[in-house]
Protein backbone atom coordinates (compact mmCIF):
# COMPACT_ATOMS: atom_id res chain seq x y z
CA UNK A 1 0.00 0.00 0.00
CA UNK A 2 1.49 3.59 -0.80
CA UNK A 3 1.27 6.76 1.14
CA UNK A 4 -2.30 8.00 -1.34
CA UNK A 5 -3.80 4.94 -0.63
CA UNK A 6 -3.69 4.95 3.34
CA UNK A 7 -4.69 8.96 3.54
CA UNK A 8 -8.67 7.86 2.51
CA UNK A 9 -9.05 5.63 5.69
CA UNK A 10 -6.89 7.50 7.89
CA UNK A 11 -9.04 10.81 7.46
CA UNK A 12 -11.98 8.59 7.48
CA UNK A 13 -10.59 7.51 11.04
CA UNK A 14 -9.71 10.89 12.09
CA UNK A 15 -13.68 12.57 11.13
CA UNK A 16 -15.07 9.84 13.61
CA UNK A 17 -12.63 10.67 16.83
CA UNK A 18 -12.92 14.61 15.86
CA UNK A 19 -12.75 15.57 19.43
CA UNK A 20 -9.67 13.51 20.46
CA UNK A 21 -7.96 14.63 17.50
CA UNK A 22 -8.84 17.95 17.82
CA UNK A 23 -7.32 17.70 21.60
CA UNK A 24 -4.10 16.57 20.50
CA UNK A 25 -3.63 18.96 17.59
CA UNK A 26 -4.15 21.46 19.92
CA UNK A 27 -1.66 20.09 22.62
CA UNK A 28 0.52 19.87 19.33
CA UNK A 29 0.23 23.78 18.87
CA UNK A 30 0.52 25.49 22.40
CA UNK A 31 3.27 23.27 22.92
CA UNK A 32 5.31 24.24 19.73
CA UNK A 33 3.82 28.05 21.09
CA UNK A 34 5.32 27.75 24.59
CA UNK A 35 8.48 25.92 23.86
CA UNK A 36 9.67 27.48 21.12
CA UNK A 37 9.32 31.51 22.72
CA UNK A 38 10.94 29.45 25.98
CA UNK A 39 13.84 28.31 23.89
CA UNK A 40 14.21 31.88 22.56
CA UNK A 41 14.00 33.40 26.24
CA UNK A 42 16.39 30.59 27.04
CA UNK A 43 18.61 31.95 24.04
CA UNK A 44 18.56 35.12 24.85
CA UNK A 45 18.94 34.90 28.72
CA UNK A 46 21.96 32.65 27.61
CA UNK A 47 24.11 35.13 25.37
CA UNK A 48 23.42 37.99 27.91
CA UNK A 49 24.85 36.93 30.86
CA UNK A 50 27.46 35.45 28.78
CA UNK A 51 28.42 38.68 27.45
CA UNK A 52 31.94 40.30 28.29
CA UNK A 53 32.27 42.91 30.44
CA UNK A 54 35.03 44.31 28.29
CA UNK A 55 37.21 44.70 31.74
CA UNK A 56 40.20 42.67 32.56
CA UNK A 57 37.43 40.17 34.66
CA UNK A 58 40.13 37.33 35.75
CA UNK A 59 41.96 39.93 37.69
CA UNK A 60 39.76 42.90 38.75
CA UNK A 61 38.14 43.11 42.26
CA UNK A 62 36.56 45.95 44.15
CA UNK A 63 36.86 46.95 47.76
CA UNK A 64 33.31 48.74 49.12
CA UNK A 65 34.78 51.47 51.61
CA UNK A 66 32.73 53.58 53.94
CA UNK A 67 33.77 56.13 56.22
CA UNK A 68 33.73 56.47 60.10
CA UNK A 69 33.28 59.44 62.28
CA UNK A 70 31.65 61.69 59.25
CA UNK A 71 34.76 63.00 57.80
CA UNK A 72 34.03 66.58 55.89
CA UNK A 73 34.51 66.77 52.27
CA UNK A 74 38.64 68.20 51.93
CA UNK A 75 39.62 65.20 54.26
CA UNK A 76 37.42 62.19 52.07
CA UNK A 77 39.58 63.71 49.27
CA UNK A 78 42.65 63.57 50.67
CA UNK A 79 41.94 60.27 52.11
CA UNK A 80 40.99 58.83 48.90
CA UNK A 81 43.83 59.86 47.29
CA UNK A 82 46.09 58.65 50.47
CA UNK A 83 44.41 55.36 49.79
CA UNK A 84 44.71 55.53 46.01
CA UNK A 85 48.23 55.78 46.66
CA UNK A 86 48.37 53.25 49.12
CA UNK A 87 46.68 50.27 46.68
CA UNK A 88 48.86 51.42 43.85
CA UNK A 89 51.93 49.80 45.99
CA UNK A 90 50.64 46.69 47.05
CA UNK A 91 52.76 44.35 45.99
CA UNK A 92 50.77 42.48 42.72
CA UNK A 93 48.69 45.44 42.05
CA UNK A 94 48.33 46.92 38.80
CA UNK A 95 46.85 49.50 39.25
CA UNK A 96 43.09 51.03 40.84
CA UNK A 97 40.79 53.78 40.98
CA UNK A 98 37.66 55.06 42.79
CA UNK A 99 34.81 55.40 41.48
CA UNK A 100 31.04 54.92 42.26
CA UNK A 101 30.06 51.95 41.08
CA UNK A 102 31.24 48.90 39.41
CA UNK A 103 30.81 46.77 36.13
CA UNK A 104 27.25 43.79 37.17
CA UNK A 105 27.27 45.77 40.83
CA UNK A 106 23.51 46.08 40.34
CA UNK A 107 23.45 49.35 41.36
CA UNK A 108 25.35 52.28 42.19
CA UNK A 109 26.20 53.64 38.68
CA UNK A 110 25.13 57.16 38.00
CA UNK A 111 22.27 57.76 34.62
CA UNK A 112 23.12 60.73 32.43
CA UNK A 113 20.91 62.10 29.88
CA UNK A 114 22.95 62.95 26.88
CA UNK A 115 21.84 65.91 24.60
CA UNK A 116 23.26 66.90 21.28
CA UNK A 117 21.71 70.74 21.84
CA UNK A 118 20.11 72.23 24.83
CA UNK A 119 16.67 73.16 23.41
CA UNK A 120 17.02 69.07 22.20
CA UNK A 121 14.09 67.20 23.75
CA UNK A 122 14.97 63.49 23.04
CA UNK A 123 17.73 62.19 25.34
CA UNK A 124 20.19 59.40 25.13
CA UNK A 125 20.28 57.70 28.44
CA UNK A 126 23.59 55.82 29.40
CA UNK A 127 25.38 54.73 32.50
CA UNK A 128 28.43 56.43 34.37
CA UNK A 129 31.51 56.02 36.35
CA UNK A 130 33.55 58.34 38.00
CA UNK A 131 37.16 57.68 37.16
CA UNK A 132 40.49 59.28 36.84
CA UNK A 133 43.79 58.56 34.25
CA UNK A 134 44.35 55.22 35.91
CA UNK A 135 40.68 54.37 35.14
CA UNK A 136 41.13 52.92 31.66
CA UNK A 137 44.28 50.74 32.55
CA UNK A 138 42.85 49.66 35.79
CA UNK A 139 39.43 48.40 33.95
CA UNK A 140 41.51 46.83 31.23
CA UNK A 141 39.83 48.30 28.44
CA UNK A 142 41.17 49.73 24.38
CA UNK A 143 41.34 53.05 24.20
CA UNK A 144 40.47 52.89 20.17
CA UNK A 145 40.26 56.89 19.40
CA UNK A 146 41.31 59.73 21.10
CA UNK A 147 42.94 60.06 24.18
CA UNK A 148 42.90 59.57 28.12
CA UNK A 149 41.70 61.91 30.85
CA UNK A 150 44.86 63.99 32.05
CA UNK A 151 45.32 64.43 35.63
CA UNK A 152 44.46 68.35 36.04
CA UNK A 153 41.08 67.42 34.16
CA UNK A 154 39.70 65.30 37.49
CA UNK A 155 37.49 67.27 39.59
CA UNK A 156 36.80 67.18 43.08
CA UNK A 157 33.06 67.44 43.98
CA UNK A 158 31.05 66.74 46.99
CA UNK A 159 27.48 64.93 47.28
CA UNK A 160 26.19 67.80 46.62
CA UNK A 161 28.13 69.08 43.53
CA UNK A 162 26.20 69.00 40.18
CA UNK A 163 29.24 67.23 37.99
CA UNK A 164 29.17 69.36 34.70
CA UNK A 165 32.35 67.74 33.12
CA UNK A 166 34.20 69.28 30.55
CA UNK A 167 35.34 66.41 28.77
CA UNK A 168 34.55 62.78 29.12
CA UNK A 169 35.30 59.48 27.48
CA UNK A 170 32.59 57.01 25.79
CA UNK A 171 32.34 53.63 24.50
CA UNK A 172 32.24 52.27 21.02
CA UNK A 173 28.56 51.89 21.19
CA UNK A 174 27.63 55.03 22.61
CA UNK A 175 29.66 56.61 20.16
CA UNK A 176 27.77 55.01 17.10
CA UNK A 177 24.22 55.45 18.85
CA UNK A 178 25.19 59.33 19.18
CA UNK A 179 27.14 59.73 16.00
CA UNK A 180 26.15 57.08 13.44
CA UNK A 181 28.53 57.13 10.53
CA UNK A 182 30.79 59.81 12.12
CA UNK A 183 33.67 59.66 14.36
CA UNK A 184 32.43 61.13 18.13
CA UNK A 185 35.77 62.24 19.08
CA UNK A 186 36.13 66.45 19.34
CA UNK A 187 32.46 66.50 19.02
CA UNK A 188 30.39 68.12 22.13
CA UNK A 189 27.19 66.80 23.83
CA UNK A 190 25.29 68.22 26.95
CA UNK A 191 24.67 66.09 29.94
CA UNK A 192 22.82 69.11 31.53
CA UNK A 193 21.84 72.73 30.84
CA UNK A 194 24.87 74.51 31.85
CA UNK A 195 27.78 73.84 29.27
CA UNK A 196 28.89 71.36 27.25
CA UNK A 197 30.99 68.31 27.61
CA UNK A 198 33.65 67.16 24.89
CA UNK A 199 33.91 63.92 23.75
CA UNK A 200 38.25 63.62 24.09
CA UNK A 201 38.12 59.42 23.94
CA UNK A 202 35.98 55.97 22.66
CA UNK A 203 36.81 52.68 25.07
CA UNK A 204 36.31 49.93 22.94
CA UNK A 205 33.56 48.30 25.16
CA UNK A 206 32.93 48.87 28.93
CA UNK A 207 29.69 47.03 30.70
CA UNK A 208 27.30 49.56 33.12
CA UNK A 209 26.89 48.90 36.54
CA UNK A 210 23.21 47.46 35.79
CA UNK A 211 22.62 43.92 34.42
CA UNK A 212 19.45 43.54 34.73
CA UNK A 213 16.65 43.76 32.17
CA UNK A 214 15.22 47.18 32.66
CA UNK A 215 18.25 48.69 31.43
CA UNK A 216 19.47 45.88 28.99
CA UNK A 217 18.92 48.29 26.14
CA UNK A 218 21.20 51.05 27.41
CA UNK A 219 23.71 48.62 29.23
CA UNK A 220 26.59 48.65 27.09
CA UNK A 221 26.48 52.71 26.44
CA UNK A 222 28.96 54.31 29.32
CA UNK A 223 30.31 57.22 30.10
CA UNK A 224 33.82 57.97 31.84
CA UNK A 225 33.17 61.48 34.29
CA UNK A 226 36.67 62.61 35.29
CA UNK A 227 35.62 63.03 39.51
CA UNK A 228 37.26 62.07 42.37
CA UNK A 229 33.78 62.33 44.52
CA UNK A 230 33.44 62.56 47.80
CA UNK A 231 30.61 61.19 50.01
CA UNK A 232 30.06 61.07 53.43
CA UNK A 233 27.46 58.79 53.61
CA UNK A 234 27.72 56.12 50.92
CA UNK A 235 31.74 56.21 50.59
CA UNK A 236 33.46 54.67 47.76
CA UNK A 237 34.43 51.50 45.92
CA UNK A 238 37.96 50.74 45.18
CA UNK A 239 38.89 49.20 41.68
CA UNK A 240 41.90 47.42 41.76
CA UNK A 241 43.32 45.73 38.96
CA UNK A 242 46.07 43.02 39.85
CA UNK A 243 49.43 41.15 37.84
CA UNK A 244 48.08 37.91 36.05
CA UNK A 245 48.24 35.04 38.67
CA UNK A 246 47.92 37.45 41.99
CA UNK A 247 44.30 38.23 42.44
CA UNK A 248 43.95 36.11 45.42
CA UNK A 249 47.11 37.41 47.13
CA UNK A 250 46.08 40.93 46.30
CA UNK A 251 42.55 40.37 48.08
CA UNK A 252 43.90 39.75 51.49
CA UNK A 253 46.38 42.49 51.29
CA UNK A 254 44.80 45.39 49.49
CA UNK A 255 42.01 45.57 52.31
CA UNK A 256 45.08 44.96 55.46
CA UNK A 257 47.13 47.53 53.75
CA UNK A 258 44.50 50.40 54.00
CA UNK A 259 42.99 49.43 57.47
CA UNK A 260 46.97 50.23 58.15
CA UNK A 261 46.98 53.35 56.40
CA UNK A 262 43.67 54.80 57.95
CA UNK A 263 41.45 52.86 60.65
CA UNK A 264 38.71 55.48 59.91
CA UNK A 265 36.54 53.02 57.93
CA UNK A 266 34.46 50.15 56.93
CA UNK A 267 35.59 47.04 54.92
CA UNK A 268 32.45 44.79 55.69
CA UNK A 269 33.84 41.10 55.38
CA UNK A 270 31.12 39.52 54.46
CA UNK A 271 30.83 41.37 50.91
CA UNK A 272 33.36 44.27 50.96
CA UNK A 273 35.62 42.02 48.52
CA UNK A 274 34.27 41.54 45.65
CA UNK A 275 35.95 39.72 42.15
CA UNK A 276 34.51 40.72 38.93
CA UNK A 277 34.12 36.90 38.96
CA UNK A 278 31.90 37.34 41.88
CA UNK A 279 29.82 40.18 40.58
CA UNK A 280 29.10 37.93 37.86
CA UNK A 281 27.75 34.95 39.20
CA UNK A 282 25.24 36.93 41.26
CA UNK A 283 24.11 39.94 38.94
CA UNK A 284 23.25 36.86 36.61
CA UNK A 285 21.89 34.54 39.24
CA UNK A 286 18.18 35.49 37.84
CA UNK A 287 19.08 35.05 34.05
CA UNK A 288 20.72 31.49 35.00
CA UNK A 289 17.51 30.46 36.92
CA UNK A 290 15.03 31.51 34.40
CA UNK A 291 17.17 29.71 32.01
CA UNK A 292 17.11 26.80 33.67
CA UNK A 293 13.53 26.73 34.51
CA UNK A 294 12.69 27.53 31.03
CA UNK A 295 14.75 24.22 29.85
CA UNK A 296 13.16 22.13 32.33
CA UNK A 297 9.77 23.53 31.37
CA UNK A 298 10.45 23.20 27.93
CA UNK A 299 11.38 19.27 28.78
CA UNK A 300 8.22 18.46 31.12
CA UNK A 301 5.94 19.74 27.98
CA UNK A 302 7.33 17.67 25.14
CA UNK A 303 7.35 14.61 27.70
CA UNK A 304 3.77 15.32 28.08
CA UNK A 305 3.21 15.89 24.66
CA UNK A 306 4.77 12.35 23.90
CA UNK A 307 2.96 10.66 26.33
CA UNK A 308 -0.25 12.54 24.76
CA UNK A 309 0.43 10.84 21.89
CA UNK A 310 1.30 7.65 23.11
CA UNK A 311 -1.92 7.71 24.79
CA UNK A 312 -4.01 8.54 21.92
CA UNK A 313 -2.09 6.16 19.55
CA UNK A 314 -2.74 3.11 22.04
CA UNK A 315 -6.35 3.90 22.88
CA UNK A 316 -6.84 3.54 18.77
CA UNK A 317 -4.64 0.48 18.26
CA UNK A 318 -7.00 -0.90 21.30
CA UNK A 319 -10.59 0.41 19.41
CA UNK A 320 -9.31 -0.56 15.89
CA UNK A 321 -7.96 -4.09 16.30
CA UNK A 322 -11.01 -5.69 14.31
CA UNK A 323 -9.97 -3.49 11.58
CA UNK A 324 -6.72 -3.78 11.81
CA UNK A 325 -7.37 -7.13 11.86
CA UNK A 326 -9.35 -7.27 8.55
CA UNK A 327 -6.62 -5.29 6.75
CA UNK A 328 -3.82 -8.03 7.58
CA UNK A 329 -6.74 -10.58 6.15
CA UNK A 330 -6.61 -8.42 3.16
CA UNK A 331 -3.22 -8.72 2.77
CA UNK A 332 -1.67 -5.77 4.55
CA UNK A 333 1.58 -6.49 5.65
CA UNK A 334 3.19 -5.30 9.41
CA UNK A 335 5.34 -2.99 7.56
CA UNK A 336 1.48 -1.83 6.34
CA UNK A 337 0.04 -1.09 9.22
CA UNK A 338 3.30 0.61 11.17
CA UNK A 339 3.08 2.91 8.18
CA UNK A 340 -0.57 3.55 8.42
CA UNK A 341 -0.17 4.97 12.57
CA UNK A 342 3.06 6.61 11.44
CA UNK A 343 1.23 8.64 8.63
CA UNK A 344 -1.60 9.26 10.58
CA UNK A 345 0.51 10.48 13.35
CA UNK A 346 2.16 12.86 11.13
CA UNK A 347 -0.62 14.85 9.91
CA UNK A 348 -2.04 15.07 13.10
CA UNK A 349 1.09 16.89 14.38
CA UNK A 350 2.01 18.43 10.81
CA UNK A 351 -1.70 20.38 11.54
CA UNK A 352 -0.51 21.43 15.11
CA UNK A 353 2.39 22.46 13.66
CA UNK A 354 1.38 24.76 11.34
CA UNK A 355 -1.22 26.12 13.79
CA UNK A 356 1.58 26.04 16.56
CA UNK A 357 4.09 28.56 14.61
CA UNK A 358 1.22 31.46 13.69
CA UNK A 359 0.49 30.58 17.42
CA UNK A 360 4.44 31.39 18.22
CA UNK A 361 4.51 34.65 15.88
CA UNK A 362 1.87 35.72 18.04
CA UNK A 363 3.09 34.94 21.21
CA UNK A 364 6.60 36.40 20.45
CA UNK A 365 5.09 39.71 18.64
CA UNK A 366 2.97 40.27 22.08
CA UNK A 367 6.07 39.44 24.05
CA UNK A 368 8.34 42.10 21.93
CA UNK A 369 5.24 44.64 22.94
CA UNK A 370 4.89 43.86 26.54
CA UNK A 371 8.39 42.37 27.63
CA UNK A 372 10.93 44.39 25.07
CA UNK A 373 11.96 41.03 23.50
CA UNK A 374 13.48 40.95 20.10
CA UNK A 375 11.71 39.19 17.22
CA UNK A 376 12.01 35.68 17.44
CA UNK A 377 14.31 33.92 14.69
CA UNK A 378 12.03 32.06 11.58
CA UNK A 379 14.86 29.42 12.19
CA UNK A 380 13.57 28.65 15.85
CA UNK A 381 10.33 27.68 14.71
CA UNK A 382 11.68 25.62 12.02
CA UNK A 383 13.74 23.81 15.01
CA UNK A 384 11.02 23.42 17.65
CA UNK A 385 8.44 22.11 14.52
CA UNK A 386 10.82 19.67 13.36
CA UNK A 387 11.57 18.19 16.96
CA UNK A 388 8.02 18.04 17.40
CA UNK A 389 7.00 16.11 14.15
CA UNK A 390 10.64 13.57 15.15
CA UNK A 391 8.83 13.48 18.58
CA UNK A 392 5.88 12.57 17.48
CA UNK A 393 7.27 9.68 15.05
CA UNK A 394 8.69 8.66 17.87
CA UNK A 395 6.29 8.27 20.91
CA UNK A 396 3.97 6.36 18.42
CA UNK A 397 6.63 4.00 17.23
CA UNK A 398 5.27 1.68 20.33
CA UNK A 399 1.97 1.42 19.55
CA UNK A 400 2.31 1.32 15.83
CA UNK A 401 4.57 -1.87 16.89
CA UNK A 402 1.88 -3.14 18.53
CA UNK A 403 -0.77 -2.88 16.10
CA UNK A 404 1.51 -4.11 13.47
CA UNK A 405 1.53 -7.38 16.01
CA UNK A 406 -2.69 -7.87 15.74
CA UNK A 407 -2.82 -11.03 14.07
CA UNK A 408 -5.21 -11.90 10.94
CA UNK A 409 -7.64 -13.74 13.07
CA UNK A 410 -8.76 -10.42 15.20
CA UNK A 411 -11.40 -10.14 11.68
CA UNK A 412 -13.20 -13.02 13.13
CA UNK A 413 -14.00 -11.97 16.40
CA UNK A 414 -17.21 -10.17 17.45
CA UNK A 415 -17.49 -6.59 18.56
């Protein structure tokens, strides 16, 4: 028997079980709906948080510092650069700088509206550090136009200070989202009212502060603010980047070595160390759950959708072994009648495919709306339909075996 000649009876089958079919086509389609837009969340949770920082991660750490005894402004300065001074020697030490905030910290870097003009009403929002000229070698980032900040260019404010910079350093990104097709460097942006700032330098690529996914669109555009700043009440974090091989050393003796130099403050030891590693593993603890409950989602479905059809499949072989029966009287062959529950099973999930993917463009159009996703790769639904349909070949390869098995004499029995 060919393929044409088993359609007839199999759709003849299908029109008298309408509702069971109907049930499984539709499992069929919200499961090609669910797990393919899951395997696209997985995808995309994935290739974030594996994203470079652009920084020199294997041997960058931070050290949170607060201050005791609410020191004014002039002595946090002087401190700071005491201490500055003091991490710079540490034997394995690189180099370091203070800043506010820190690549993945989740929190603590500083948003700047960026304006071409005053009178310009749509802003570019990006994330900022403070830093100084040791900034860029400390991070471990390319300086790939222009140049770095100079040392009489850092400013001193307090808490208070509005920061009005008169230069200040970008990334790549930034750089082409500001000035697409045109190099950024000499050019002159406002990041308030007053006057502007001038773009002296592009950093090849420098992660914010933020990791998380209300700021996922903006997270790779930074901004370098030549400060030294000064607060009483939330101190400062310490970058320090160390030689290759001497992080660990480094950690125990960078923290000793200012306790030494001042007493004045607060290294907390639970988390006032932190490695880039670190920072890392927890900024994208949430991206590396959902990922993983996605996938495991994803897993339970199909295995229900299997044993759907395994289910379905052996309820029919059980209904249809008179018939089955009569065909192998009639000459069918085993090979017949595996082919017969193979087809069968085939258009049944071919038709919850094809409902399944408009179901998908759907799903991932409302989740680019609600969710800021980006549109979901044709590819992906080719994937996710062709596992289904291998799938489904598969979890009714047992009870196709078994109705291949009813013997010639079923076609004698009664009903």
């Amino acid at each position: 028997m060919n393929t044409t000649m088993q359609l007839r009876p199999i759709l003849a089958a299908l029109r008298r079980h309408k509702m069971a079919t109907l049930l499984i086509v539709l499992q069929i389609a919200l499961t090609l709906t669910v797990v393919s837009n899951a395997l696209f969340i997985v995808k995309t949770r994935v290739v974030h948080l594996s994203r470079p920082t652009g920084t020199d991660e294997a041997n960058l750490f931070v050290i949170k510092n607060e201050w005791v005894g609410q020191p004014d402004v002039p002595h946090i300065h002087a401190q700071m650069r005491a201490d500055l001074a003091t991490l710079r020697k540490v034997p394995g030490a690189r180099d370091a700088f203070a800043s506010q905030a820190y690549p993945l910290e989740e929190g603590g870097g500083g948003l700047v509206r960026i304006k071409h003009r005053v009178e310009q009403k749509k802003l570019q929002l990006a994330l900022s550090y403070f830093a100084d000229e040791h900034a860029i070698d400390t991070f471990g980032i390319t300086l790939v136009a222009g140049r770095n900040f100079r040392a009489d260019e850092i400013g001193s404010p307090g808490p208070y200070d509005k920061l009005v910079p008169a230069v200040i350093i970008i990334t790549r990104d930034l750089a082409h989202k500001l000035f697409p097709g045109g190099a950024a460097v000499g050019q002159r942006v406002y990041l308030s009212d007053e006057s502007p700032s001038t773009i002296i330098g592009v950093v090849d690529r420098l992660e914010g502060s933020y990791a998380g996914s209300s700021t996922r669109s903006i997270d790779e555009y930074t901004v370098l603010l030549p400060a030294l700043s000064a607060n009483p009440d939330e101190g400062v974090v310490y970058l320090v980047r160390t030689q290759p091989g001497r992080l660990a050393a480094v950690l125990h003796s960078a923290p000793a070595a200012l306790v030494a130099q001042n007493r004045m403050r607060l290294i907390s030891p639970e988390d006032g160390v932190v490695t880039l590693a670190q920072a890392r593993t927890k900024a994208y603890s949430t991206d590396r759950g959902v990922a993983i409950m996605m996938g495991a989602m994803c897993v339970l479905l199909l295995l229900a959708t299997a044993g759907g059809i395994v289910g379905l499949s052996s309820f029919w072989v059980g209904q249809r072994r008179r018939s089955i029966g009569v065909r192998r009287a009639l000459g069918a062959t085993r090979g017949d009648i595996r082919r017969y529950f193979q087809i069968e099973n085939a258009l049944i999930v071919g038709i919850g495919v094809v409902l399944g993917a408009a179901l998908g463009i759907a799903a991932n159009l409302s989740l680019m709306t609600h969710y800021e996703l980006p549109r979901m790769p044709p590819w992906l639904l080719g994937v996710g339909a062709l596992s289904l349909w291998l799938l489904g070949q598969l979890a009714v390869f047992g009870p196709a075996r078994r109705a291949a098995g009813v013997p010639p004499v079923e076609a004698t029995r009664s009903v």
